[in-house]
C-alpha atoms as a PDB file:
ATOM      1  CA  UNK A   1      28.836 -45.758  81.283  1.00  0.00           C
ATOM      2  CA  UNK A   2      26.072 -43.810  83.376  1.00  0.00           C
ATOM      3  CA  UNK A   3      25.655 -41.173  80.210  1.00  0.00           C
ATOM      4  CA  UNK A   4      25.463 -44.852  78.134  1.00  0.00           C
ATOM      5  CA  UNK A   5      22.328 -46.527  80.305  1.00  0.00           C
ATOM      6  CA  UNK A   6      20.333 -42.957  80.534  1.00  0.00           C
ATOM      7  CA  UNK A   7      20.532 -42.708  76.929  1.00  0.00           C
ATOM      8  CA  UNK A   8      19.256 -46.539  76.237  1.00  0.00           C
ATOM      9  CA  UNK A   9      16.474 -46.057  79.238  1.00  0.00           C
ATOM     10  CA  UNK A  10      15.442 -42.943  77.085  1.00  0.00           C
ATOM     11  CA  UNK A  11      15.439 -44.208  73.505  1.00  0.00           C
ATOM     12  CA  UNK A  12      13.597 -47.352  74.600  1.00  0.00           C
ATOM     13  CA  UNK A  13      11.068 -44.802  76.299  1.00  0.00           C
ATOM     14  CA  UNK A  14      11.201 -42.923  73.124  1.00  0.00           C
ATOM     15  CA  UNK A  15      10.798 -46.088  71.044  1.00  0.00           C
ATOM     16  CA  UNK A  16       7.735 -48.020  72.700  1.00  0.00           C
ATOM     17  CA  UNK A  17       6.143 -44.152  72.369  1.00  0.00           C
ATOM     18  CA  UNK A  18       7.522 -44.248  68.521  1.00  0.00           C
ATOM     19  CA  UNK A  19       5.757 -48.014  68.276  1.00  0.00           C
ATOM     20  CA  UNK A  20       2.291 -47.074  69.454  1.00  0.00           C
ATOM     21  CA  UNK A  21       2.379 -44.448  66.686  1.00  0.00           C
ATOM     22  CA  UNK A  22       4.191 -46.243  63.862  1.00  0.00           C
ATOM     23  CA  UNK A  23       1.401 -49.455  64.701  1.00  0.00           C
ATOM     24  CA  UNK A  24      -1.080 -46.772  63.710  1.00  0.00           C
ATOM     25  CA  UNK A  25       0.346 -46.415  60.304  1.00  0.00           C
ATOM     26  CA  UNK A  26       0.630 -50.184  60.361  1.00  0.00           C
ATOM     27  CA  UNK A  27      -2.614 -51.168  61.141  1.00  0.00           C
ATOM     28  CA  UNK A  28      -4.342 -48.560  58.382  1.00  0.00           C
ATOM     29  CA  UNK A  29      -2.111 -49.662  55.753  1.00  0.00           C
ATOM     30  CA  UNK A  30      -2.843 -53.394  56.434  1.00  0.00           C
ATOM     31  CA  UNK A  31      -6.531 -52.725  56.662  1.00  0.00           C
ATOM     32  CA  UNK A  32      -7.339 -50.218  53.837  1.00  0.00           C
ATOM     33  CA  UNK A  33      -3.659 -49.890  52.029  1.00  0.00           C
ATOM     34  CA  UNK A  34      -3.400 -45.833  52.908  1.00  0.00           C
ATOM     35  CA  UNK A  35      -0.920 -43.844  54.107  1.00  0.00           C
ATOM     36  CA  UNK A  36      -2.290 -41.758  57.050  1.00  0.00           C
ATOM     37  CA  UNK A  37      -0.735 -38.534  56.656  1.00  0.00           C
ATOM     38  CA  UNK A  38      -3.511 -37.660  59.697  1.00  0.00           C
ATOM     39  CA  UNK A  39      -1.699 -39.123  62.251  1.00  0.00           C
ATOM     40  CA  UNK A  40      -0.095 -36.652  63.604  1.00  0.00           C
ATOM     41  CA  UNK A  41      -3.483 -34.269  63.544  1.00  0.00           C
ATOM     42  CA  UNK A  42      -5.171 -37.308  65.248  1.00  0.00           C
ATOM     43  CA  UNK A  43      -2.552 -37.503  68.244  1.00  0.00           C
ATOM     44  CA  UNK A  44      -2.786 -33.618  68.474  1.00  0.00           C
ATOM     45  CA  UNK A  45      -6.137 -33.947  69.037  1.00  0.00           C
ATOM     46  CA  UNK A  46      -5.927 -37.059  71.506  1.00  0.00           C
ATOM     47  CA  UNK A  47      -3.522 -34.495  73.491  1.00  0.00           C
ATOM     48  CA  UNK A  48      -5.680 -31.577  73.231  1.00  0.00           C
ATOM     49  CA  UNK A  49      -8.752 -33.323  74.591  1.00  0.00           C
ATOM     50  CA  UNK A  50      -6.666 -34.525  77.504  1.00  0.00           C
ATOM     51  CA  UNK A  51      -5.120 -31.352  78.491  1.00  0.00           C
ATOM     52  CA  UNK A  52      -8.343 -29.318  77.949  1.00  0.00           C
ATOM     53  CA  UNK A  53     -10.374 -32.078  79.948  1.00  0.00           C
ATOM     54  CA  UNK A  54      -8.550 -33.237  83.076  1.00  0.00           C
ATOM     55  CA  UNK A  55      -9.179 -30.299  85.226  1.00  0.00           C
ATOM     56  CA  UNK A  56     -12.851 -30.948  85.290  1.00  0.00           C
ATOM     57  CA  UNK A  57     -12.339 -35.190  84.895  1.00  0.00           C
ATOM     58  CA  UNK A  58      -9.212 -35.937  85.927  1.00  0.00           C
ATOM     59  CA  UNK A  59      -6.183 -37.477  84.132  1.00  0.00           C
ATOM     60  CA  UNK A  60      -7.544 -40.944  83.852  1.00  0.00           C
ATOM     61  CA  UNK A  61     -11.254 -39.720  83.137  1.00  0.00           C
ATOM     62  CA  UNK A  62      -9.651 -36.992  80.775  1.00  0.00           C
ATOM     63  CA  UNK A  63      -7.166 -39.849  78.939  1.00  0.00           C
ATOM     64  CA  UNK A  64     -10.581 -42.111  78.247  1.00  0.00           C
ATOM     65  CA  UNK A  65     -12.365 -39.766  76.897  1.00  0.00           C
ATOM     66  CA  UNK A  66      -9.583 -38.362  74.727  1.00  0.00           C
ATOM     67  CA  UNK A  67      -8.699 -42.092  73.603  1.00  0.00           C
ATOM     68  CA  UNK A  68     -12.641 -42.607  72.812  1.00  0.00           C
ATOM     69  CA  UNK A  69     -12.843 -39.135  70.882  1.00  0.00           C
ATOM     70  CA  UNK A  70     -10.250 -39.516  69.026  1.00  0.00           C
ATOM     71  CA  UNK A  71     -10.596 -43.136  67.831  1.00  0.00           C
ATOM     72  CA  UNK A  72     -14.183 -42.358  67.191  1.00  0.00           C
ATOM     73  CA  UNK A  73     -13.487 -39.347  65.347  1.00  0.00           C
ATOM     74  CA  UNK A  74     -10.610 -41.251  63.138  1.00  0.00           C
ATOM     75  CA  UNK A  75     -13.645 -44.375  61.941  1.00  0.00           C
ATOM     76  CA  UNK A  76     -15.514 -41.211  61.372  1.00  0.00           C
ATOM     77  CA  UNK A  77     -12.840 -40.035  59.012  1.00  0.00           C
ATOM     78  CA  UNK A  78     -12.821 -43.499  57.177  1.00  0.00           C
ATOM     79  CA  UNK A  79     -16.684 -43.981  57.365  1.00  0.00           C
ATOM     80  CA  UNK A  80     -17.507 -40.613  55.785  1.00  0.00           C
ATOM     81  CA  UNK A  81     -14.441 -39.332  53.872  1.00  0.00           C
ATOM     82  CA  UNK A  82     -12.687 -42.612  52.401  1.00  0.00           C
ATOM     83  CA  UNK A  83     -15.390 -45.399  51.575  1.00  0.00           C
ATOM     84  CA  UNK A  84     -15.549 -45.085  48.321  1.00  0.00           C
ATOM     85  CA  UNK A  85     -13.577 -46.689  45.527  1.00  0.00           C
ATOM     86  CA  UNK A  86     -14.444 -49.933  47.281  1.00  0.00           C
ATOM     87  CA  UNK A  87     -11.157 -52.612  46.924  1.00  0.00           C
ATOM     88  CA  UNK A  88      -9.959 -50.923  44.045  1.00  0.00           C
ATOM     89  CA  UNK A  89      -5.807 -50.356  45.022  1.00  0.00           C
ATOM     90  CA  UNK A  90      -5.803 -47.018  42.719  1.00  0.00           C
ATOM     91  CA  UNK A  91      -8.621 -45.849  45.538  1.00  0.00           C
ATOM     92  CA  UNK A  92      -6.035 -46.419  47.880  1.00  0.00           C
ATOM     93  CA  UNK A  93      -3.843 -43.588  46.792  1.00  0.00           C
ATOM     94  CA  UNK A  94      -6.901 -41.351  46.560  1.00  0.00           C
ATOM     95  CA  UNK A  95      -7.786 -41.696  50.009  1.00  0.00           C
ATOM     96  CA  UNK A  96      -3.798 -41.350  50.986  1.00  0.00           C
ATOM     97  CA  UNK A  97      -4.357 -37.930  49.251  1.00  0.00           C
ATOM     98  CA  UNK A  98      -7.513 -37.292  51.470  1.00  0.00           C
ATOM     99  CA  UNK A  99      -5.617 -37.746  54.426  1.00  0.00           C
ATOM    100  CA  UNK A 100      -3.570 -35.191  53.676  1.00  0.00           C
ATOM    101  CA  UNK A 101      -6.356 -32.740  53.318  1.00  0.00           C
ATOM    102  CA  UNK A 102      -8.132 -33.965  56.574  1.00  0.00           C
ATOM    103  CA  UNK A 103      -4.450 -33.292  58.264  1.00  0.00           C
ATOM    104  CA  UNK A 104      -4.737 -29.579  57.179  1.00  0.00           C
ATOM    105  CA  UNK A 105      -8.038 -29.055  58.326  1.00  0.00           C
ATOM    106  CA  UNK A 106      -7.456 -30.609  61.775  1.00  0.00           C
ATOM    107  CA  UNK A 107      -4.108 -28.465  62.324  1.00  0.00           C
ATOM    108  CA  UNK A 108      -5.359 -25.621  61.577  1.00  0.00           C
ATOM    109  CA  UNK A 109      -8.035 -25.831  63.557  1.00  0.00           C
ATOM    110  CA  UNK A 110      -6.186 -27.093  66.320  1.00  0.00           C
ATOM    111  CA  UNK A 111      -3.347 -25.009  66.294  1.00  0.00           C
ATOM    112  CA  UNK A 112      -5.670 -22.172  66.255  1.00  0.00           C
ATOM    113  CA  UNK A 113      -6.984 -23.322  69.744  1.00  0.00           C
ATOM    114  CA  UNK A 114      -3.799 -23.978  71.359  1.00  0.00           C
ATOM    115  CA  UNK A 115      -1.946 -21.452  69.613  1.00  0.00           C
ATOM    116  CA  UNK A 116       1.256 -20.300  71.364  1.00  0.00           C
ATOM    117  CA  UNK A 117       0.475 -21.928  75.018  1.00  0.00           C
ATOM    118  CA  UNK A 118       2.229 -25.058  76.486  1.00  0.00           C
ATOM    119  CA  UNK A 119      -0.539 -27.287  78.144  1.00  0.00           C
ATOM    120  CA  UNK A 120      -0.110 -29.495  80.470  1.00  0.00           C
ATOM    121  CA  UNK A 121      -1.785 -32.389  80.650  1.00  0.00           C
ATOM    122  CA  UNK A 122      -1.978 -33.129  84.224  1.00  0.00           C
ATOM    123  CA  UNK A 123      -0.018 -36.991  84.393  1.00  0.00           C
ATOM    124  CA  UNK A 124       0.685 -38.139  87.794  1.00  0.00           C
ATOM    125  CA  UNK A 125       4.134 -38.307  87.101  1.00  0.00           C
ATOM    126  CA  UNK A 126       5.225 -34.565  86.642  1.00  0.00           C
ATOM    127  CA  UNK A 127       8.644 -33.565  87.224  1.00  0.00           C
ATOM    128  CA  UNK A 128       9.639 -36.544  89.331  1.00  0.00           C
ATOM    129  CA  UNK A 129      12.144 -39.047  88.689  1.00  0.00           C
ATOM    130  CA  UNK A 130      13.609 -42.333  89.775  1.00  0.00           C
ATOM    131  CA  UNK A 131      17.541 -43.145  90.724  1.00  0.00           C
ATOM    132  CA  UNK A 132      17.983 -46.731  89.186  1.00  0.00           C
ATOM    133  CA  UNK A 133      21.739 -47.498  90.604  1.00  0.00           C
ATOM    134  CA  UNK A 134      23.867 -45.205  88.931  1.00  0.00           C
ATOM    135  CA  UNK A 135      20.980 -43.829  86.284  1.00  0.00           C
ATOM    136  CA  UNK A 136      18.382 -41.320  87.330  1.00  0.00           C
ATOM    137  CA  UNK A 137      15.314 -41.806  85.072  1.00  0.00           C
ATOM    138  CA  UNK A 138      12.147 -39.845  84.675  1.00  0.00           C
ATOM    139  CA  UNK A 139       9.168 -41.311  86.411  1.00  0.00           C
ATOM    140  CA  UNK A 140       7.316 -40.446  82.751  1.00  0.00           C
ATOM    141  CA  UNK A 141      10.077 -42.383  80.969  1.00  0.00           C
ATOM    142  CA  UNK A 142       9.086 -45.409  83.336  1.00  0.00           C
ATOM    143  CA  UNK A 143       5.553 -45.023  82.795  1.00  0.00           C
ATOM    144  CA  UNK A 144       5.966 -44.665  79.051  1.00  0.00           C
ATOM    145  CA  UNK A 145       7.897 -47.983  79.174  1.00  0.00           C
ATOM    146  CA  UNK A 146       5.092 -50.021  81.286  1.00  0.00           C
ATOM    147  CA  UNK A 147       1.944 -48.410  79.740  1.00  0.00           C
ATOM    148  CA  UNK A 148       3.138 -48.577  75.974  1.00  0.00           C
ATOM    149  CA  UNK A 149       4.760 -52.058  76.711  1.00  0.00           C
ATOM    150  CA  UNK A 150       1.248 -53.610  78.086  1.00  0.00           C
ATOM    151  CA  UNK A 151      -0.529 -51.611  75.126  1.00  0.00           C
ATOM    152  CA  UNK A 152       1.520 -53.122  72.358  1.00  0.00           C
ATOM    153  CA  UNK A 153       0.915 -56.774  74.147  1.00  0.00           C
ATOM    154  CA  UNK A 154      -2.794 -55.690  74.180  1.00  0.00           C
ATOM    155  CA  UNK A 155      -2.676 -55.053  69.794  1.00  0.00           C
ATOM    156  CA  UNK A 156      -0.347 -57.789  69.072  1.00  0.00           C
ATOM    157  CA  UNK A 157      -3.260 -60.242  71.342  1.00  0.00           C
ATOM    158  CA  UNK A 158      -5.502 -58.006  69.556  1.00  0.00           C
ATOM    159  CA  UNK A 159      -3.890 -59.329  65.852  1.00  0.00           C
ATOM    160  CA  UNK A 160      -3.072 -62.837  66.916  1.00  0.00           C
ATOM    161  CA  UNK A 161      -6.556 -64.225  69.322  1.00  0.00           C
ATOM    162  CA  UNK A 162      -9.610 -62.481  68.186  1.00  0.00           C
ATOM    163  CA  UNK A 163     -11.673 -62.486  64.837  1.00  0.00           C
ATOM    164  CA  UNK A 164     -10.904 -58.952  64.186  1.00  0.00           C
ATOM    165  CA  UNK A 165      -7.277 -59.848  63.777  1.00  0.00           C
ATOM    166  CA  UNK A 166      -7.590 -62.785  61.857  1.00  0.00           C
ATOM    167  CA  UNK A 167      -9.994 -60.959  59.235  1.00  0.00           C
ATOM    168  CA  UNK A 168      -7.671 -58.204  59.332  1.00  0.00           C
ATOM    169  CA  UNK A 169      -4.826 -60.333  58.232  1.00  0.00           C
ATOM    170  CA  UNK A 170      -6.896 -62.257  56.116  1.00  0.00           C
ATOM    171  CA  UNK A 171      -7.380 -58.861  53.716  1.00  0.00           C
ATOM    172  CA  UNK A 172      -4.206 -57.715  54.522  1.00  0.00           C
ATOM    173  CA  UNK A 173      -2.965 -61.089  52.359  1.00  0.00           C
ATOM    174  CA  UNK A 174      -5.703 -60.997  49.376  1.00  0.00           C
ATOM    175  CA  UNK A 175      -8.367 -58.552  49.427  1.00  0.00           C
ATOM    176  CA  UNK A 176     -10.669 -60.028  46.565  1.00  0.00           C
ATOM    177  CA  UNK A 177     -10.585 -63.485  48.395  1.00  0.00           C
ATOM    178  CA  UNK A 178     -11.459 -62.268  51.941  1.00  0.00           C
ATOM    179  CA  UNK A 179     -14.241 -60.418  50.465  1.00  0.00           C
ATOM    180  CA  UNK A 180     -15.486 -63.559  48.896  1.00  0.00           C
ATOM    181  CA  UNK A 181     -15.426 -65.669  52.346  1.00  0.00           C
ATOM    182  CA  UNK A 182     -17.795 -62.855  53.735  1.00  0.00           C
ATOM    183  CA  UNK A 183     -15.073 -60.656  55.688  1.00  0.00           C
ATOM    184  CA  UNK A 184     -17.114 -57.586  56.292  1.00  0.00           C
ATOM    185  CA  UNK A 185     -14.009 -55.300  55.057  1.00  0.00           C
ATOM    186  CA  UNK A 186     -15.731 -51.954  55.862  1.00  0.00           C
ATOM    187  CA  UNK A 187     -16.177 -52.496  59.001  1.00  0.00           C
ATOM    188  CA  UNK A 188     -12.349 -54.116  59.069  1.00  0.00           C
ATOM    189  CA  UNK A 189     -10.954 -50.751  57.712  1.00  0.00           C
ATOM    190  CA  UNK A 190     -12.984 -48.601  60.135  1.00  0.00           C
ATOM    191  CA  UNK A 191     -12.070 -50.401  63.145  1.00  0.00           C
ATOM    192  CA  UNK A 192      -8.443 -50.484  62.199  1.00  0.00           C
ATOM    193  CA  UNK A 193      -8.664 -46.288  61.910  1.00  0.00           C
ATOM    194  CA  UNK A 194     -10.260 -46.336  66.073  1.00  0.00           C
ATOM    195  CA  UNK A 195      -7.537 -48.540  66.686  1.00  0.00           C
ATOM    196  CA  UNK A 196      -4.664 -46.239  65.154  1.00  0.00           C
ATOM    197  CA  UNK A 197      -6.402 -43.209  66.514  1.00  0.00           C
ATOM    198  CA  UNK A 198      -6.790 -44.290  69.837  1.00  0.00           C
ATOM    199  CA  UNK A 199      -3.210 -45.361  70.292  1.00  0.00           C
ATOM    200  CA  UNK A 200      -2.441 -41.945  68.773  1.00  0.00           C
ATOM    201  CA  UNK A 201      -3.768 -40.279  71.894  1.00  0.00           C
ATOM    202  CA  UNK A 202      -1.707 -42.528  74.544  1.00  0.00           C
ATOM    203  CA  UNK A 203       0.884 -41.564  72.702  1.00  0.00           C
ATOM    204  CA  UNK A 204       0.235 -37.924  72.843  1.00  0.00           C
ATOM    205  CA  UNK A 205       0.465 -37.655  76.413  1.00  0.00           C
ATOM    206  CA  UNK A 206       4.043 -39.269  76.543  1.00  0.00           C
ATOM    207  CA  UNK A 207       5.342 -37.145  74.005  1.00  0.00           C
ATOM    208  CA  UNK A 208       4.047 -34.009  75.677  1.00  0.00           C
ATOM    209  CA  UNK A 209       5.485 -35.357  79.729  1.00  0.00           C
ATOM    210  CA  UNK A 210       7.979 -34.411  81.521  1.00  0.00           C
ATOM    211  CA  UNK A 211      10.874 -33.568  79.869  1.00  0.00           C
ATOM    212  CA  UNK A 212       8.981 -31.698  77.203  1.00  0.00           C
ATOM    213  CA  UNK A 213       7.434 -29.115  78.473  1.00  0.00           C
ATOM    214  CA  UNK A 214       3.911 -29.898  77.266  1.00  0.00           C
ATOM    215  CA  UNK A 215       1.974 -29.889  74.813  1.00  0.00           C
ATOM    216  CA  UNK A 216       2.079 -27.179  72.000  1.00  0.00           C
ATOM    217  CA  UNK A 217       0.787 -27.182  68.150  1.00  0.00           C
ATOM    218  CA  UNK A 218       3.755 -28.907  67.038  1.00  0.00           C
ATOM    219  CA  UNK A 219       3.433 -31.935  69.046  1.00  0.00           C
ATOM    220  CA  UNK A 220       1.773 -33.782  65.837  1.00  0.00           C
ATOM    221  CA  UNK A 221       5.081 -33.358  64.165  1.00  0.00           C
ATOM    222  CA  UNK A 222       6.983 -36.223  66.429  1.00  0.00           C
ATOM    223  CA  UNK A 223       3.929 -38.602  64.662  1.00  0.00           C
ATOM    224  CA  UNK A 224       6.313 -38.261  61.351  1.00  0.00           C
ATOM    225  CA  UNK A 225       9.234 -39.621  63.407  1.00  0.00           C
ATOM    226  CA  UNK A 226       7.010 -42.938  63.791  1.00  0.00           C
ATOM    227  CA  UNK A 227       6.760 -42.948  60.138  1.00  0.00           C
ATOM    228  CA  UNK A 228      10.469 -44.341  59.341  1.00  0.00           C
ATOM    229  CA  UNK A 229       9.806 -46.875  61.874  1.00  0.00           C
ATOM    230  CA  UNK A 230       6.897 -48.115  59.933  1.00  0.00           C
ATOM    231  CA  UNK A 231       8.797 -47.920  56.862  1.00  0.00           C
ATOM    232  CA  UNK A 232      11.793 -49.925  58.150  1.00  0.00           C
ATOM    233  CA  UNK A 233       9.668 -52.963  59.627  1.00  0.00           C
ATOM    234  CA  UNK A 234       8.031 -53.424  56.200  1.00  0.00           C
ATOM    235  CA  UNK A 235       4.846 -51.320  56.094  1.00  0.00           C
ATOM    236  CA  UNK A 236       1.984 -54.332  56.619  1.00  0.00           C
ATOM    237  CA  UNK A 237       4.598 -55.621  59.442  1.00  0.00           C
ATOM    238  CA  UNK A 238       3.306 -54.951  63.445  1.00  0.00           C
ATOM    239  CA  UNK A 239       6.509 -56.556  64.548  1.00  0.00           C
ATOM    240  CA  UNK A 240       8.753 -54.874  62.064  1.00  0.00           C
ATOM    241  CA  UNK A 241       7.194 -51.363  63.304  1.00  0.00           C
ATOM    242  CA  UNK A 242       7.685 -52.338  66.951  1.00  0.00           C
ATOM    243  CA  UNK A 243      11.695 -52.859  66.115  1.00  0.00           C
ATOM    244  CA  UNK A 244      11.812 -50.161  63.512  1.00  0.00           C
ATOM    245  CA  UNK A 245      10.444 -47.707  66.326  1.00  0.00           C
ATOM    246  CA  UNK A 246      12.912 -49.093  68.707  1.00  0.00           C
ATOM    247  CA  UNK A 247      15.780 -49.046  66.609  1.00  0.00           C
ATOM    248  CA  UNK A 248      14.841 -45.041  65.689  1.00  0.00           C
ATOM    249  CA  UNK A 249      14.511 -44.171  69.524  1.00  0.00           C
ATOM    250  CA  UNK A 250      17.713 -45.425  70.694  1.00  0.00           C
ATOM    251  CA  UNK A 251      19.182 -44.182  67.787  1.00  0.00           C
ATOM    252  CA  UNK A 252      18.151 -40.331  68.214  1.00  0.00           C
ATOM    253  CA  UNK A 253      18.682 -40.700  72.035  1.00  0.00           C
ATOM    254  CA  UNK A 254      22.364 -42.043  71.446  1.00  0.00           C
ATOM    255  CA  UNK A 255      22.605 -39.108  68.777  1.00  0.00           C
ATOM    256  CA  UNK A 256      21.477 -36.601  71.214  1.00  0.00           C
ATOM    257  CA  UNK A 257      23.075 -37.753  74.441  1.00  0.00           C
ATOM    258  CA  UNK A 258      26.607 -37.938  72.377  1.00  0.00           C
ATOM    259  CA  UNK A 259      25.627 -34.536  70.259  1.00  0.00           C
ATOM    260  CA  UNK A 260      29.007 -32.874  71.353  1.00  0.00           C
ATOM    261  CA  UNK A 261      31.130 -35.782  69.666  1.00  0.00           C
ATOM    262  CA  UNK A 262      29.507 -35.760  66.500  1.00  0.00           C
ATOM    263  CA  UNK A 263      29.158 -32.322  66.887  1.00  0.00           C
ATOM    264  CA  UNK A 264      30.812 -32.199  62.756  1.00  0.00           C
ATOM    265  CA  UNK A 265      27.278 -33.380  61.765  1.00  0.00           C
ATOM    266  CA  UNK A 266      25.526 -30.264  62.986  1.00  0.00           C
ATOM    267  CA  UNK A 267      23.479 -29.408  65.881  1.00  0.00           C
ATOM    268  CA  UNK A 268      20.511 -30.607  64.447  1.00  0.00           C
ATOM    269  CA  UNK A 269      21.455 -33.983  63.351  1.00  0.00           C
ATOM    270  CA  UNK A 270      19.532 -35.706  65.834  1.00  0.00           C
ATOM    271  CA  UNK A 271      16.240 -34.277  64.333  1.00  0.00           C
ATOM    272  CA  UNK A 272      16.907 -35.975  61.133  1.00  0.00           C
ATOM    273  CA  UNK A 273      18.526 -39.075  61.987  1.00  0.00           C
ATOM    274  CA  UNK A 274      15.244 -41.134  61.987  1.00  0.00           C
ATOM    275  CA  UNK A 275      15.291 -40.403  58.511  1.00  0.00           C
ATOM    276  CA  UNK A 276      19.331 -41.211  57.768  1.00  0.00           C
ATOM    277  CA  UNK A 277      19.004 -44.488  59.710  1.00  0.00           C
ATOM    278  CA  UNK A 278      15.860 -45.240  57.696  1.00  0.00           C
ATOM    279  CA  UNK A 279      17.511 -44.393  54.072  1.00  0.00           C
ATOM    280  CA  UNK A 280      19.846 -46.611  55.028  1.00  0.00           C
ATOM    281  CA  UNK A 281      18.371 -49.580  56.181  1.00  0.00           C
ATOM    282  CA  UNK A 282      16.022 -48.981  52.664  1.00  0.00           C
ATOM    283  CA  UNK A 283      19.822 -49.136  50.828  1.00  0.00           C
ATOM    284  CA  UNK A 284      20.121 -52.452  52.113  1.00  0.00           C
ATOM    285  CA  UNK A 285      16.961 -53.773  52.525  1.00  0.00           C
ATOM    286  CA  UNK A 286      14.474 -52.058  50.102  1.00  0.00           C
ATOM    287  CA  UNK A 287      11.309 -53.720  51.265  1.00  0.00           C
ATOM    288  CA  UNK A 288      12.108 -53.191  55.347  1.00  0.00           C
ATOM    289  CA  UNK A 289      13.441 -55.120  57.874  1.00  0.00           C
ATOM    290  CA  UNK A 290      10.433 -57.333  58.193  1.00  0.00           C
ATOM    291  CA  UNK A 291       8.429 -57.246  54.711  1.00  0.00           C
ATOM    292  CA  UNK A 292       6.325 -60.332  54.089  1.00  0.00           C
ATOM    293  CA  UNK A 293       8.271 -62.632  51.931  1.00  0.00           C
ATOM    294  CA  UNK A 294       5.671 -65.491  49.860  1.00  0.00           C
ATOM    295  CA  UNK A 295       2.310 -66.600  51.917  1.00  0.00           C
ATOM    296  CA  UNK A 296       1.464 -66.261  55.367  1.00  0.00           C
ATOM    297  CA  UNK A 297      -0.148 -68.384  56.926  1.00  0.00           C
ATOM    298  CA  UNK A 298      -3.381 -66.540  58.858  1.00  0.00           C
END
């Protein structure tokens, strides 16, 4: 039962991480109708600024800058690299092409600076960990829960109160017609790509605490895990990413916590499994778990 609550404690850790990430996807998609394949690049970078800055700034100071730089440098990516094409949905899959390119460039160059080192990133929380009755839980796995939790309440208040959200969901439902009510959609799709990237760079330094050992050029990679998440909550759905990214991180935590019983899968089973749980879910319901069904009312 102890093994049991550890591996739930983790995979909701893992999960709120996954969510920050898979809103990312969410958010672009709903704004501009792309497929980031930058995300990962973006929360490489987020980590990278952070572990490069906090000696001189601190870990707070370092994590605001790194939050800033990154979300500034992902409107930058919209603003200079994907505004043309204008509403047109065949633009979108240009633009989801783009990305890919703009996720080469930023890996390379980014894996050429970190190269084969581990960084740390210099969190509070270290190597230290918590006894919860029977379950001892990392002190990063607590923060990851509290800080992710309070920055998915922040978006979701973000989508639901403010004029940003409403406009956002506005084009998200009929493009042509928002346009026509005066919904500045530029500046829509450029503030949803800050958004994503900034919430790429929390997530960064999560994914690269304690027990990883820190960050290293593949870091970006875990973004793709967040991607099935998004997929399974219905792609223009913030609460279906939220429980698709829950649903994968309990799933590969279970998976790896119980590895030696379904050992007859193979030792790396728990690497795809976001991607198994998220073929099947897609058998059964091809649109996601949360796709929009008719109008919505915004």
């Amino acid at each position: 039962m102890t093994a049991f609550l550890d591996n739930v404690l983790t995979g909701l850790a893992l999960g709120s991480v996954y969510a920050l990430v898979a809103l990312g996807f969410v958010t672009i998609f709903k704004a501009s109708g792309v497929l980031n394949f930058a995300h990962g690049s973006l929360l490489l970078l987020g980590g990278y600024l952070t572990a490069v800055l906090h000696d001189d700034l601190g870990f707070a100071g370092a994590l605001a800058l790194a939050v800033l730089a990154t979300a500034t440098v992902a409107g930058a990516i919209d603003r200079l690299l994907l505004r043309r094409g204008g509403p047109d949905p065949h633009a979108a899959h240009v633009r989801t092409i783009v990305t890919i390119g703009v996720d080469i460039v930023l890996l390379t160059d980014l894996a050429r600076r970190i190269g084969g080192d581990l960084l740390p990133l210099g969190d509070p929380w270290g190597d230290s960990v918590t006894r919860l009755g029977p379950v001892t839980v990392a002190d990063s796995r607590l923060a990851a829960l509290v800080v992710c939790a309070a920055a998915i309440g922040a978006v979701f208040a973000l989508f639901r109160y403010t004029a940003w959200g409403l406009s956002l969901r506005a084009a998200a439902e009929d493009t042509e017609a928002a346009a026509l009510m005066g919904i500045r959609l530029a500046r829509i799709r450029t503030l949803a790509w800050c958004l994503a990237g900034a919430l790429a760079a929390l997530a960064a330094v999560f994914l690269a605490a304690f027990p990883a050992p820190g960050l290293e050029r593949t870091t970006g990679q875990i973004a793709l895990k967040a991607f099935p998440a998004a997929i399974l909550g219905g792609m223009a759905s913030p609460p279906g990413a939220l429980a698709g990214s829950l649903l994968i991180g309990l799933t590969e935590a279970l998976v790896a916590g119980y590895q030696s019983e379904l050992h007859v899968l193979g030792e790396g089973f728990g690497d795809v499994v976001p991607y198994a749980v998220m073929v099947l879910v897609l058998l059964v319901r091809p649109t996601g778990l949360f796709a929009a069904r008719g109008a919505a009312r915004v």
